[in-house]
Protein backbone atom coordinates (compact mmCIF):
# COMPACT_ATOMS: atom_id res chain seq x y z
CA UNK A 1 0.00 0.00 0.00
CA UNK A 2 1.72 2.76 -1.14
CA UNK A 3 0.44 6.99 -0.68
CA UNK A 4 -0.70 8.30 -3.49
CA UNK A 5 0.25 12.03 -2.99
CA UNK A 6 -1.66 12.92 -6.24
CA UNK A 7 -4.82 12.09 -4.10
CA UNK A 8 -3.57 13.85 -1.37
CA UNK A 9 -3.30 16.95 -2.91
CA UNK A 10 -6.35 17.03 -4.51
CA UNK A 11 -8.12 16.44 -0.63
CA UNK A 12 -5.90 19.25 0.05
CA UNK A 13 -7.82 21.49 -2.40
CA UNK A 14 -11.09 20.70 -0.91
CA UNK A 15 -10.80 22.68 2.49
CA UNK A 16 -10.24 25.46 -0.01
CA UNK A 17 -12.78 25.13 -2.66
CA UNK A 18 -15.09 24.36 -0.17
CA UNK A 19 -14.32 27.24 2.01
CA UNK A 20 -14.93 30.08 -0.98
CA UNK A 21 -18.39 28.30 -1.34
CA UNK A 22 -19.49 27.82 2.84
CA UNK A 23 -18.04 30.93 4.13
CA UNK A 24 -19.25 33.13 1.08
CA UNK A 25 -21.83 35.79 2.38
CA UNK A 26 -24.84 34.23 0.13
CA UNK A 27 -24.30 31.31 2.34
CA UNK A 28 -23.16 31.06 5.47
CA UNK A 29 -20.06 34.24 5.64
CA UNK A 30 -22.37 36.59 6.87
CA UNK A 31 -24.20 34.16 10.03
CA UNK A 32 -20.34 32.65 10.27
CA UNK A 33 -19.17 36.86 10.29
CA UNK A 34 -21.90 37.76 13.09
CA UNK A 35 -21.10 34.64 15.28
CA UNK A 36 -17.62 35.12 15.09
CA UNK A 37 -17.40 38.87 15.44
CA UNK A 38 -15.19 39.22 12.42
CA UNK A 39 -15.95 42.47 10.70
CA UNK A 40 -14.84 43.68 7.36
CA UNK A 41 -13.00 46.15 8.27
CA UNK A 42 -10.99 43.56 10.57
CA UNK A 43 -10.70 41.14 7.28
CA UNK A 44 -8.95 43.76 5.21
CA UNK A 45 -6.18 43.67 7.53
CA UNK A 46 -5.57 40.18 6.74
CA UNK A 47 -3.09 38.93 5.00
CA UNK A 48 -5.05 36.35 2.90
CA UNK A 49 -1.69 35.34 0.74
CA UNK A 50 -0.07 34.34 4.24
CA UNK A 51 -3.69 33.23 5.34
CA UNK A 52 -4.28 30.94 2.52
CA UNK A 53 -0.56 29.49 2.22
CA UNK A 54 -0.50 28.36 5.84
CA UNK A 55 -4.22 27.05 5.21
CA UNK A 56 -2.69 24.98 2.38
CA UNK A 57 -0.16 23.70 4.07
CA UNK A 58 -2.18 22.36 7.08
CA UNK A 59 -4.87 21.10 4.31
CA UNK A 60 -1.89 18.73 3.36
CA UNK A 61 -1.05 17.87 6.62
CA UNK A 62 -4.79 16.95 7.51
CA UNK A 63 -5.07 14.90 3.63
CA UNK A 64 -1.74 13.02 4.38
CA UNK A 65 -3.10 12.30 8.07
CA UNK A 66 -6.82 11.56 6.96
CA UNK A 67 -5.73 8.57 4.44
CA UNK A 68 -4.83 6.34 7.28
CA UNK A 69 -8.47 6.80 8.76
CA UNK A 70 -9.91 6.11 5.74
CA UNK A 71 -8.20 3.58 3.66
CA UNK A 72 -8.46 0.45 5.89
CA UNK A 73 -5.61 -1.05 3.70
CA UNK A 74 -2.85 0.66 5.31
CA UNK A 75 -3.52 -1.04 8.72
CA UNK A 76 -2.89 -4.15 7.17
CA UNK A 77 1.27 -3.61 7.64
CA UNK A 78 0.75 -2.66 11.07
CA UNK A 79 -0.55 -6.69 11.94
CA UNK A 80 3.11 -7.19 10.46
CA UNK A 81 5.18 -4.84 12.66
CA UNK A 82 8.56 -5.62 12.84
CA UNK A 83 8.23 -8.75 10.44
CA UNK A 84 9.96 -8.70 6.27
CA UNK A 85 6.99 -8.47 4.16
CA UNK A 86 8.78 -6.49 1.31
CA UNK A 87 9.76 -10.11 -0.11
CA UNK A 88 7.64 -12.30 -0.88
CA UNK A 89 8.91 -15.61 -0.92
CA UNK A 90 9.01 -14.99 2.85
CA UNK A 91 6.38 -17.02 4.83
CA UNK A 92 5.55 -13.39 6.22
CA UNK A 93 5.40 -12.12 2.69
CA UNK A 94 3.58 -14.46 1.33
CA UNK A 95 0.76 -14.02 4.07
CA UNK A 96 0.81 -10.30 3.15
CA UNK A 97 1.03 -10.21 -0.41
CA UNK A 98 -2.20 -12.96 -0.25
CA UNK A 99 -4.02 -10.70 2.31
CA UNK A 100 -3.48 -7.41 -0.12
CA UNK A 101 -4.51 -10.01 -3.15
CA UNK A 102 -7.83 -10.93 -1.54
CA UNK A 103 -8.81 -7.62 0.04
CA UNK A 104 -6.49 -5.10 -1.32
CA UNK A 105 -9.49 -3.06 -2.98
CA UNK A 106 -11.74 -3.80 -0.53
CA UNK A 107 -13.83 -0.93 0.86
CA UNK A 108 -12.01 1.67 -1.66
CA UNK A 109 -14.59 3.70 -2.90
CA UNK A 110 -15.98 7.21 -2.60
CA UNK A 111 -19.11 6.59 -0.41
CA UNK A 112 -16.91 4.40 1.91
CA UNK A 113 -14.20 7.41 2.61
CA UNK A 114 -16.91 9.80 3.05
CA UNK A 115 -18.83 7.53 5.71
CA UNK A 116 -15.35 7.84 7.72
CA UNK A 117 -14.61 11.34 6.86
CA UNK A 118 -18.00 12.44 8.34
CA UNK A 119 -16.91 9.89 11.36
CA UNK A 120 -13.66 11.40 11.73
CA UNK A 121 -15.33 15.19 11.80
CA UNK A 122 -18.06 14.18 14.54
CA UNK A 123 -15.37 12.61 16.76
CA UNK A 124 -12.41 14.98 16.38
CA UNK A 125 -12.67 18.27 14.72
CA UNK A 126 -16.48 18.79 16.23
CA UNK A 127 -15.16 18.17 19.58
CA UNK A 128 -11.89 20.08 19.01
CA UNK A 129 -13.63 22.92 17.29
CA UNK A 130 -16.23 22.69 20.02
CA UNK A 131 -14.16 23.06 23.17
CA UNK A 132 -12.00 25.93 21.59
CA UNK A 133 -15.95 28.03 20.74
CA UNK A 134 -17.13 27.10 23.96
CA UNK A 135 -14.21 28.26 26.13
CA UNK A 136 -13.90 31.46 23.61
CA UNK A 137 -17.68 32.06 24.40
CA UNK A 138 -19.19 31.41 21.11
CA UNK A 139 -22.48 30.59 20.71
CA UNK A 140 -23.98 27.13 18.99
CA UNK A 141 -24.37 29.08 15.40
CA UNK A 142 -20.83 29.62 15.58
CA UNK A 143 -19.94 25.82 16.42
CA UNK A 144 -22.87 24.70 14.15
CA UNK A 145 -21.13 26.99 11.05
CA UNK A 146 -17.35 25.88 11.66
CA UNK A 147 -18.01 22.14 13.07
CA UNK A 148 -20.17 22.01 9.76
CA UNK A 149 -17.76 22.91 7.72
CA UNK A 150 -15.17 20.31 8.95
CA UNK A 151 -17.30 17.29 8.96
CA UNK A 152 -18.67 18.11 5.53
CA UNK A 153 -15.00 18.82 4.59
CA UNK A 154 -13.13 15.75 6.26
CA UNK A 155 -16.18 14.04 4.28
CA UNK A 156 -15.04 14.48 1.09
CA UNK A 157 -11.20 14.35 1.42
CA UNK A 158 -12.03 11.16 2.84
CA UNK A 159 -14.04 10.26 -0.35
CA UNK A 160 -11.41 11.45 -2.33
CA UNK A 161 -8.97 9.66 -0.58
CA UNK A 162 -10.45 6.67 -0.57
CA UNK A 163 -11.60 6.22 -3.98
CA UNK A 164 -8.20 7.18 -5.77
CA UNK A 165 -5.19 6.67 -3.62
């Protein structure tokens, strides 16, 4: 099971993409704006190229990361640690290379990496994001809008992922 960085940085895009369309004012940028207490005139003063490189970068970091949640294959060398797979006229690489035979495409599709996308953003960026909103005093609109975002994100990286690395 090898990474297919390709796939990665296509999930990487999605944060992005998806971010022009769920934080744009016909949608959710002006509820997200209100909740947050971000103002225009506090936006302007952003530096969006730093904002968006940095935002790449971590959009990488979470599509490299993600893979491993939602590619079951890549657990499969784990049951091996610490044993030579890499050849396969080894008893312990024969074992693998029949186990990646029989079940190496197994569960490798789009709806299957969104299913644990979605499960990865109810059980760790919705509490995450959460906590943070709730200690920051922001109201449920606020988690609702961001937490949204994430699990709807981490959704379709995990699609993406899935069906093409």
């Amino acid at each position: 099971m090898n990474i297919n960085f390709l796939a990665v940085l296509i999930a990487a895009l999605i944060p992005m993409i998806l971010g022009f369309t769920w934080y744009n004012p016909k949608v959710f940028g002006n509820a997200w704006m209100a909740a947050s207490g971000m103002t225009p005139e506090k936006a302007k003063n952003t530096n969006m190229v730093v904002v968006l490189a940095v935002s790449f970068v971590l959009a990488l970091m979470l599509a490299f990361s993600l893979q491993f949640m939602v590619i079951h294959q890549f657990h499969v060398k784990s049951l091996f640690f610490k044993q030579p797979i890499d050849d396969a006229s080894t008893e312990m690489g024969m074992l693998y290379k029949t186990i990646m035979d029989q079940f190496g495409t197994s569960y490798r599709t789009f709806k299957h990496g969104v299913f644990h996308g979605v499960i990865g953003g109810f059980f760790t960026a919705l509490p995450i994001l959460g906590t943070n909103a709730l200690f920051e005093g922001k109201g449920f609109k606020y988690i609702a809008i961001n937490c949204g975002y994430w699990i709807v994100c981490l959704g379709l990286m995990g699609g993406v992922l899935s069906a093409f690395a």
